[in-house]
PDB file of N, CA and C in Angstrom:
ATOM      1  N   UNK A   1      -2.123 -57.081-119.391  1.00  0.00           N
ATOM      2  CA  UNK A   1      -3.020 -56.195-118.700  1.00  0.00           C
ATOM      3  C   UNK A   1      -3.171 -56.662-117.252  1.00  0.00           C
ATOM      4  N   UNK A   2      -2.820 -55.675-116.264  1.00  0.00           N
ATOM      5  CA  UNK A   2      -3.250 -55.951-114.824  1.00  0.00           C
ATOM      6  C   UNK A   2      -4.729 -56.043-114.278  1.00  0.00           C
ATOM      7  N   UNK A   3      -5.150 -56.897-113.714  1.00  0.00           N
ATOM      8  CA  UNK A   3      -6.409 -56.381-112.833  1.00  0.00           C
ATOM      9  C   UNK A   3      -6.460 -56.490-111.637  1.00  0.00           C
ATOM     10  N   UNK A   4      -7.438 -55.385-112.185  1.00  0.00           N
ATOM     11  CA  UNK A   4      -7.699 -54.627-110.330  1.00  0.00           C
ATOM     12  C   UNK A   4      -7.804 -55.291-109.522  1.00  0.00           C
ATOM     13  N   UNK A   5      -7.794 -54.615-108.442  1.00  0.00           N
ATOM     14  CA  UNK A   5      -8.421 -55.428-107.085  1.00  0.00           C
ATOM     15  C   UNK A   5      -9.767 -54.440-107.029  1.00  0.00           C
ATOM     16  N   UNK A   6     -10.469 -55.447-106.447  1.00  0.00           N
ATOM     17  CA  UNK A   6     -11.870 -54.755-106.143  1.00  0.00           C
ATOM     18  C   UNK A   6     -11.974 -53.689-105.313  1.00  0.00           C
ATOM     19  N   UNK A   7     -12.728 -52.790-105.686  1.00  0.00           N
ATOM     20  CA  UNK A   7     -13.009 -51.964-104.641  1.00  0.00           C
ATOM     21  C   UNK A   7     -14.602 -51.836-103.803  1.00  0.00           C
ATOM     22  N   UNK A   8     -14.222 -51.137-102.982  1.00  0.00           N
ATOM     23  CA  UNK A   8     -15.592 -51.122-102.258  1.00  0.00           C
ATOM     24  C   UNK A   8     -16.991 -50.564-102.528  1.00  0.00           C
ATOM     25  N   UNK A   9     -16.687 -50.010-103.612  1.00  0.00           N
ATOM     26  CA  UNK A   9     -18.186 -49.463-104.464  1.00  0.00           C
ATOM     27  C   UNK A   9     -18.331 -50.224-105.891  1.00  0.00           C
ATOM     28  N   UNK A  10     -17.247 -51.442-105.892  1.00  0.00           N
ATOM     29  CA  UNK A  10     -17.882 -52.552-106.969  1.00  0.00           C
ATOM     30  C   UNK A  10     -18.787 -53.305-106.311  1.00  0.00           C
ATOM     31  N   UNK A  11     -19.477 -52.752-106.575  1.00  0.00           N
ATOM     32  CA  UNK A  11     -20.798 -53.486-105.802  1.00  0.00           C
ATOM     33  C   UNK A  11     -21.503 -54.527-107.104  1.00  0.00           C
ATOM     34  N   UNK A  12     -22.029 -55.680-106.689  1.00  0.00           N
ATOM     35  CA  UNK A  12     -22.695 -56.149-108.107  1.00  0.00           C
ATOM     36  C   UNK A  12     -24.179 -55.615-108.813  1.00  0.00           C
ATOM     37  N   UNK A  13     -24.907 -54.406-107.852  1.00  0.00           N
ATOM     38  CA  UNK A  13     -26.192 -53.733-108.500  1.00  0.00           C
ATOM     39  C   UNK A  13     -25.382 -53.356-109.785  1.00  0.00           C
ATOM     40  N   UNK A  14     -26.308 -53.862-110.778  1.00  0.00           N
ATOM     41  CA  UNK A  14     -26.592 -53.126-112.050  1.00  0.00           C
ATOM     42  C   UNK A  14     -26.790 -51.503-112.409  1.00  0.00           C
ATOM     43  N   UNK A  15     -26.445 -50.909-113.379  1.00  0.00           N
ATOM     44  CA  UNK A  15     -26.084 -49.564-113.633  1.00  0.00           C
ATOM     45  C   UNK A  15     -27.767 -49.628-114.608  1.00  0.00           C
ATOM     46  N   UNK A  16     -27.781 -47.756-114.818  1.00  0.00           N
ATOM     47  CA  UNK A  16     -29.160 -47.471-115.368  1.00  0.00           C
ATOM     48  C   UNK A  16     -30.527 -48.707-115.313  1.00  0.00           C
ATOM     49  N   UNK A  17     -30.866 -49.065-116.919  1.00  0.00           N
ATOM     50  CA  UNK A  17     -32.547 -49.490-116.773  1.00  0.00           C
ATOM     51  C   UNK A  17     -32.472 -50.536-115.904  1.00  0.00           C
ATOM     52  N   UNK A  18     -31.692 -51.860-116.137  1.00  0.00           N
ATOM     53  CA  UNK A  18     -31.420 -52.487-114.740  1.00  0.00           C
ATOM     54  C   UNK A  18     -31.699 -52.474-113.504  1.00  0.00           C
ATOM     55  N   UNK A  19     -30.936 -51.594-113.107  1.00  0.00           N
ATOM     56  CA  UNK A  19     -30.968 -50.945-111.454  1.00  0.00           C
ATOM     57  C   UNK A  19     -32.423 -50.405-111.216  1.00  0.00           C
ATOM     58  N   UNK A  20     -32.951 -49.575-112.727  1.00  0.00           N
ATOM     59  CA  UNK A  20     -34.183 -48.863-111.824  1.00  0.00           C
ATOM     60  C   UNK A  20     -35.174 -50.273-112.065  1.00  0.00           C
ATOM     61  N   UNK A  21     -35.306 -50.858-112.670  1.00  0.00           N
ATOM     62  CA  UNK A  21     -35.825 -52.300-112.797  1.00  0.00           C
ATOM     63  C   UNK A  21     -35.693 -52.862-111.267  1.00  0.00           C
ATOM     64  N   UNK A  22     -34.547 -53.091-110.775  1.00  0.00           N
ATOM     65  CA  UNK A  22     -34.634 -53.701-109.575  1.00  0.00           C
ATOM     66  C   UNK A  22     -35.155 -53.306-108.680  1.00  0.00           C
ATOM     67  N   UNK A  23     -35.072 -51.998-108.698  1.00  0.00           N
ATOM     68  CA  UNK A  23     -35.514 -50.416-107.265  1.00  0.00           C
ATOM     69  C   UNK A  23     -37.025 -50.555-107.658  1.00  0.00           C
ATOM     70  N   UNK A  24     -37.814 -50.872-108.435  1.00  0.00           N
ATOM     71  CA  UNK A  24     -38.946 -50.814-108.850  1.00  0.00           C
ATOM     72  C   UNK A  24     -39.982 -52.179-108.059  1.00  0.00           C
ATOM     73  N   UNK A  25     -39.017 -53.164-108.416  1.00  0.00           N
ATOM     74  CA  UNK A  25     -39.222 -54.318-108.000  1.00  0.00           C
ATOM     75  C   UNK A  25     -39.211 -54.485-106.332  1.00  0.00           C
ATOM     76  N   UNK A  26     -38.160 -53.763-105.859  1.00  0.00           N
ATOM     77  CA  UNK A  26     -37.878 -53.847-104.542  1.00  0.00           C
ATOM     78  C   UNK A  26     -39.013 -52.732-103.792  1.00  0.00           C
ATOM     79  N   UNK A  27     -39.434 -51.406-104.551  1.00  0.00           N
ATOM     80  CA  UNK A  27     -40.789 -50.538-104.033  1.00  0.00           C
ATOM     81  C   UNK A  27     -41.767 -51.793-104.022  1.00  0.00           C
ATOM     82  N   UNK A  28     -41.828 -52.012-105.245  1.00  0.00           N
ATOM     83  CA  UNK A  28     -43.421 -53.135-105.205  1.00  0.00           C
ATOM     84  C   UNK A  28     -43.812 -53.737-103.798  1.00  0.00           C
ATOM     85  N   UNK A  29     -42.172 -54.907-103.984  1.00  0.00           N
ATOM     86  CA  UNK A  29     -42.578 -55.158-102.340  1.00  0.00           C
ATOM     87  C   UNK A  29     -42.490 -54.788-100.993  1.00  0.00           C
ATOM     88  N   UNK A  30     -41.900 -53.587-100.482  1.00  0.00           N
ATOM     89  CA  UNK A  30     -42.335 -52.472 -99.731  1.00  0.00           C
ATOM     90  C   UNK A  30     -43.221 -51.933 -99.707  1.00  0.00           C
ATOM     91  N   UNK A  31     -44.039 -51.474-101.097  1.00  0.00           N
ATOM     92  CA  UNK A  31     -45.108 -51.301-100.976  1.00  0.00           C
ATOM     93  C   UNK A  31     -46.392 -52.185-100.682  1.00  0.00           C
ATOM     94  N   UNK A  32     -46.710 -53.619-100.783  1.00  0.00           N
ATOM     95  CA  UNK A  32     -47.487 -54.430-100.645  1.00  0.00           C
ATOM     96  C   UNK A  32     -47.139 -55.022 -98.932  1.00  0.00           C
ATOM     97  N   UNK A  33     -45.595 -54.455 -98.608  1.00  0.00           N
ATOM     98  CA  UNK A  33     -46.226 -54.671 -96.747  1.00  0.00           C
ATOM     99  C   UNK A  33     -46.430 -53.703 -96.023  1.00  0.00           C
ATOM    100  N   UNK A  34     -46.173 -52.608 -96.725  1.00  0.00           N
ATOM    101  CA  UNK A  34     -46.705 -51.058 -96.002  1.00  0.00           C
ATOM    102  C   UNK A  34     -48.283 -50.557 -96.353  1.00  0.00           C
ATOM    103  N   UNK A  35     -48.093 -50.637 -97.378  1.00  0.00           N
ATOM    104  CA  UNK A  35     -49.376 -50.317 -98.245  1.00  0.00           C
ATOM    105  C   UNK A  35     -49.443 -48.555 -98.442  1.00  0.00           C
ATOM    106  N   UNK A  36     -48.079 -48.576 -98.814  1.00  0.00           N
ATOM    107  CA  UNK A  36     -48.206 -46.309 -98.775  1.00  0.00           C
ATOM    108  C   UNK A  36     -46.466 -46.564 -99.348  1.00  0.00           C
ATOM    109  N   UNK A  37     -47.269 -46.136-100.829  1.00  0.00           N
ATOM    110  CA  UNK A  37     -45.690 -45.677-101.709  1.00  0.00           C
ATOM    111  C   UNK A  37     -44.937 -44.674-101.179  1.00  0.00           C
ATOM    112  N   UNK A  38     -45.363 -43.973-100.353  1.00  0.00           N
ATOM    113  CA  UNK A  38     -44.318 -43.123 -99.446  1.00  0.00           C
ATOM    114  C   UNK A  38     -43.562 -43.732 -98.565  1.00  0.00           C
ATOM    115  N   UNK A  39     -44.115 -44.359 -97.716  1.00  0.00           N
ATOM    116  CA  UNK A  39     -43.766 -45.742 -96.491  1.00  0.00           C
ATOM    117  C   UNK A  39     -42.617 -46.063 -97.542  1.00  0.00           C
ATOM    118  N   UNK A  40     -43.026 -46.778 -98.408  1.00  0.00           N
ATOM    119  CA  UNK A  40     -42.187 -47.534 -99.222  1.00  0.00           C
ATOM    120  C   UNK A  40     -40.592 -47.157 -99.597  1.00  0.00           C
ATOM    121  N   UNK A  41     -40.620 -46.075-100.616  1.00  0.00           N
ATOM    122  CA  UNK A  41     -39.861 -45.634-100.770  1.00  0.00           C
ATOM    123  C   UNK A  41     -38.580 -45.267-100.103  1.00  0.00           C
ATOM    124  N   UNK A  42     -39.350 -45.131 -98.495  1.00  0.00           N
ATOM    125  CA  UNK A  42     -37.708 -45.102 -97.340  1.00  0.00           C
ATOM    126  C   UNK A  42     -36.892 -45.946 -97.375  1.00  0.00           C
ATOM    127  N   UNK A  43     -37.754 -46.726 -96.740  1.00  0.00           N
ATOM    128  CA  UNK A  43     -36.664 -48.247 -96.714  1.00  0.00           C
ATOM    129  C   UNK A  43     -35.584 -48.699 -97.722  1.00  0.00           C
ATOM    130  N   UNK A  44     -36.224 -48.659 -99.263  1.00  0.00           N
ATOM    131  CA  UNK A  44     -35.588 -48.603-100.248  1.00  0.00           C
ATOM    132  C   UNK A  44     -34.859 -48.043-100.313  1.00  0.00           C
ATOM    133  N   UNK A  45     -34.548 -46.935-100.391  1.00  0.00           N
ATOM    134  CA  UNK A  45     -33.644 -45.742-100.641  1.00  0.00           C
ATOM    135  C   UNK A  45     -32.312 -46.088 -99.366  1.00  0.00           C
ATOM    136  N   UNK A  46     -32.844 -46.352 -98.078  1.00  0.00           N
ATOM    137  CA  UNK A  46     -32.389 -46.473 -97.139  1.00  0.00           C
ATOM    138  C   UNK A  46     -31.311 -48.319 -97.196  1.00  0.00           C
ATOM    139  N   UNK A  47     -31.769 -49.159 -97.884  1.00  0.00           N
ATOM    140  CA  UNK A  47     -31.445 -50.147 -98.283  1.00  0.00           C
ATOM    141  C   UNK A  47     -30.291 -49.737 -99.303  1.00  0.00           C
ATOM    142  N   UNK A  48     -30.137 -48.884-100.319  1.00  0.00           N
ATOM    143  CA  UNK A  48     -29.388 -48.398-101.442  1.00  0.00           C
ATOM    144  C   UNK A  48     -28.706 -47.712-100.723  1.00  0.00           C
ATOM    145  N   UNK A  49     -28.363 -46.845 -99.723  1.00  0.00           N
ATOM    146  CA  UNK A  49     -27.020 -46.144 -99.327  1.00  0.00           C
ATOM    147  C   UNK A  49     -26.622 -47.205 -97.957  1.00  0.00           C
ATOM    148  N   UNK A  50     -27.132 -48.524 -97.537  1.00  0.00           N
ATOM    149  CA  UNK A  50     -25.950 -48.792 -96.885  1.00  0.00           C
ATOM    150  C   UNK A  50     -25.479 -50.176 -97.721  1.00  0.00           C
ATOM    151  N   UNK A  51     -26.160 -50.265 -98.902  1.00  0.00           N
ATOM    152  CA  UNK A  51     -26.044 -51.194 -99.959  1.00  0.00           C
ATOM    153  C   UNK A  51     -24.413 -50.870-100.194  1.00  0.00           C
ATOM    154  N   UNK A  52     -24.097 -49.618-100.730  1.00  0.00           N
ATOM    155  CA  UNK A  52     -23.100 -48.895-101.161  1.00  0.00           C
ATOM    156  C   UNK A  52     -21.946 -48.613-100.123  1.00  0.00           C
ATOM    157  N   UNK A  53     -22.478 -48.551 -98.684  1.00  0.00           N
ATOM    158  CA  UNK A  53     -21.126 -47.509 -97.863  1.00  0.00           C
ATOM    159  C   UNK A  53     -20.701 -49.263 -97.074  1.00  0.00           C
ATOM    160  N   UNK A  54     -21.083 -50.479 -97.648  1.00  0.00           N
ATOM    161  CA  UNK A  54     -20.093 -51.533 -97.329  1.00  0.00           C
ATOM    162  C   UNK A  54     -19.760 -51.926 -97.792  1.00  0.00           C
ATOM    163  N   UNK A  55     -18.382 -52.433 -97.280  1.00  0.00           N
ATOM    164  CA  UNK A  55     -17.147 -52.992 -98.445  1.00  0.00           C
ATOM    165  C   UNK A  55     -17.566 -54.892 -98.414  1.00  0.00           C
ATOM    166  N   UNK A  56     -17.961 -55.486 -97.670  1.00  0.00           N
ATOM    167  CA  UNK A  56     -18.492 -56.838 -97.988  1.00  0.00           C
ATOM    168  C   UNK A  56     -19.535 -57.487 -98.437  1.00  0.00           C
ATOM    169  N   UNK A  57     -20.193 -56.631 -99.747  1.00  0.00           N
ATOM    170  CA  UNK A  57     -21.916 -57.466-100.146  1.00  0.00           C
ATOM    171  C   UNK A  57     -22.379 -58.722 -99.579  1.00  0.00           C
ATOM    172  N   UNK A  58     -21.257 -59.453-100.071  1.00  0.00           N
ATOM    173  CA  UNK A  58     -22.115 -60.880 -99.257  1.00  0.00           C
ATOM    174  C   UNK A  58     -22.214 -61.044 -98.139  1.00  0.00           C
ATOM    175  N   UNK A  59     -21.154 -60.526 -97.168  1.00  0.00           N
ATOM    176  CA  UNK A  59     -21.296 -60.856 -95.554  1.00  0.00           C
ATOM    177  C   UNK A  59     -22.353 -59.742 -95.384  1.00  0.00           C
ATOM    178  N   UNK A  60     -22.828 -58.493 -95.738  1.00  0.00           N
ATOM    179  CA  UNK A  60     -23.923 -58.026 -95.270  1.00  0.00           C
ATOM    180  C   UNK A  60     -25.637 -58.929 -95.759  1.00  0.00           C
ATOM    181  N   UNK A  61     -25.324 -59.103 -97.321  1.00  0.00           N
ATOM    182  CA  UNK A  61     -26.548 -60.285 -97.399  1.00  0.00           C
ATOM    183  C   UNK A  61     -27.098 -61.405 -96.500  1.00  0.00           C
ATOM    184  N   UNK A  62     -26.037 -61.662 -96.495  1.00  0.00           N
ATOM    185  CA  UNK A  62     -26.044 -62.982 -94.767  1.00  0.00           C
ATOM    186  C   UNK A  62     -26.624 -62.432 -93.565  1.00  0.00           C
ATOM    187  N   UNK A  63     -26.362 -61.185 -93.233  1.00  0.00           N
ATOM    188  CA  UNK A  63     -27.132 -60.983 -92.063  1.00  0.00           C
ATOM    189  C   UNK A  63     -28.751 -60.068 -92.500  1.00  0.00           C
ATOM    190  N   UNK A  64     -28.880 -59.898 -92.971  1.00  0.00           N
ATOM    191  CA  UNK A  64     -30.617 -59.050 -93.457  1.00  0.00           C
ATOM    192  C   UNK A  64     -31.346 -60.068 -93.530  1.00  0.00           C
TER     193      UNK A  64
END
């Protein structure tokens, strides 16, 4: 059996209860420095699509 080479949307976030586990975790604390689950929610969301549109997880971890 061959394996792959990675691609750029193998990202290591977790799929379903997981993921919303983490996104939950990650509102909490958006929400406790905004203090407005709306506030909150941007960033997050906003964190999750450029989470996804880069091909190097760790070299972007390094710089945030």
């Amino acid at each position: 059996m061959r394996s792959r080479e990675p691609q750029h949307h193998d990202h290591p976030i977790r799929s379903g209860s997981e993921r919303d586990h983490e996104r939950s975790q990650l509102i909490g604390l958006a929400y406790r420095l905004l203090r407005s689950l709306s506030e909150a929610e941007d960033p997050v969301q906003e964190t999750y699509a450029r989470w996804y549109a880069i091909r190097s997880p760790g070299t972007w971890l390094t710089r945030i």
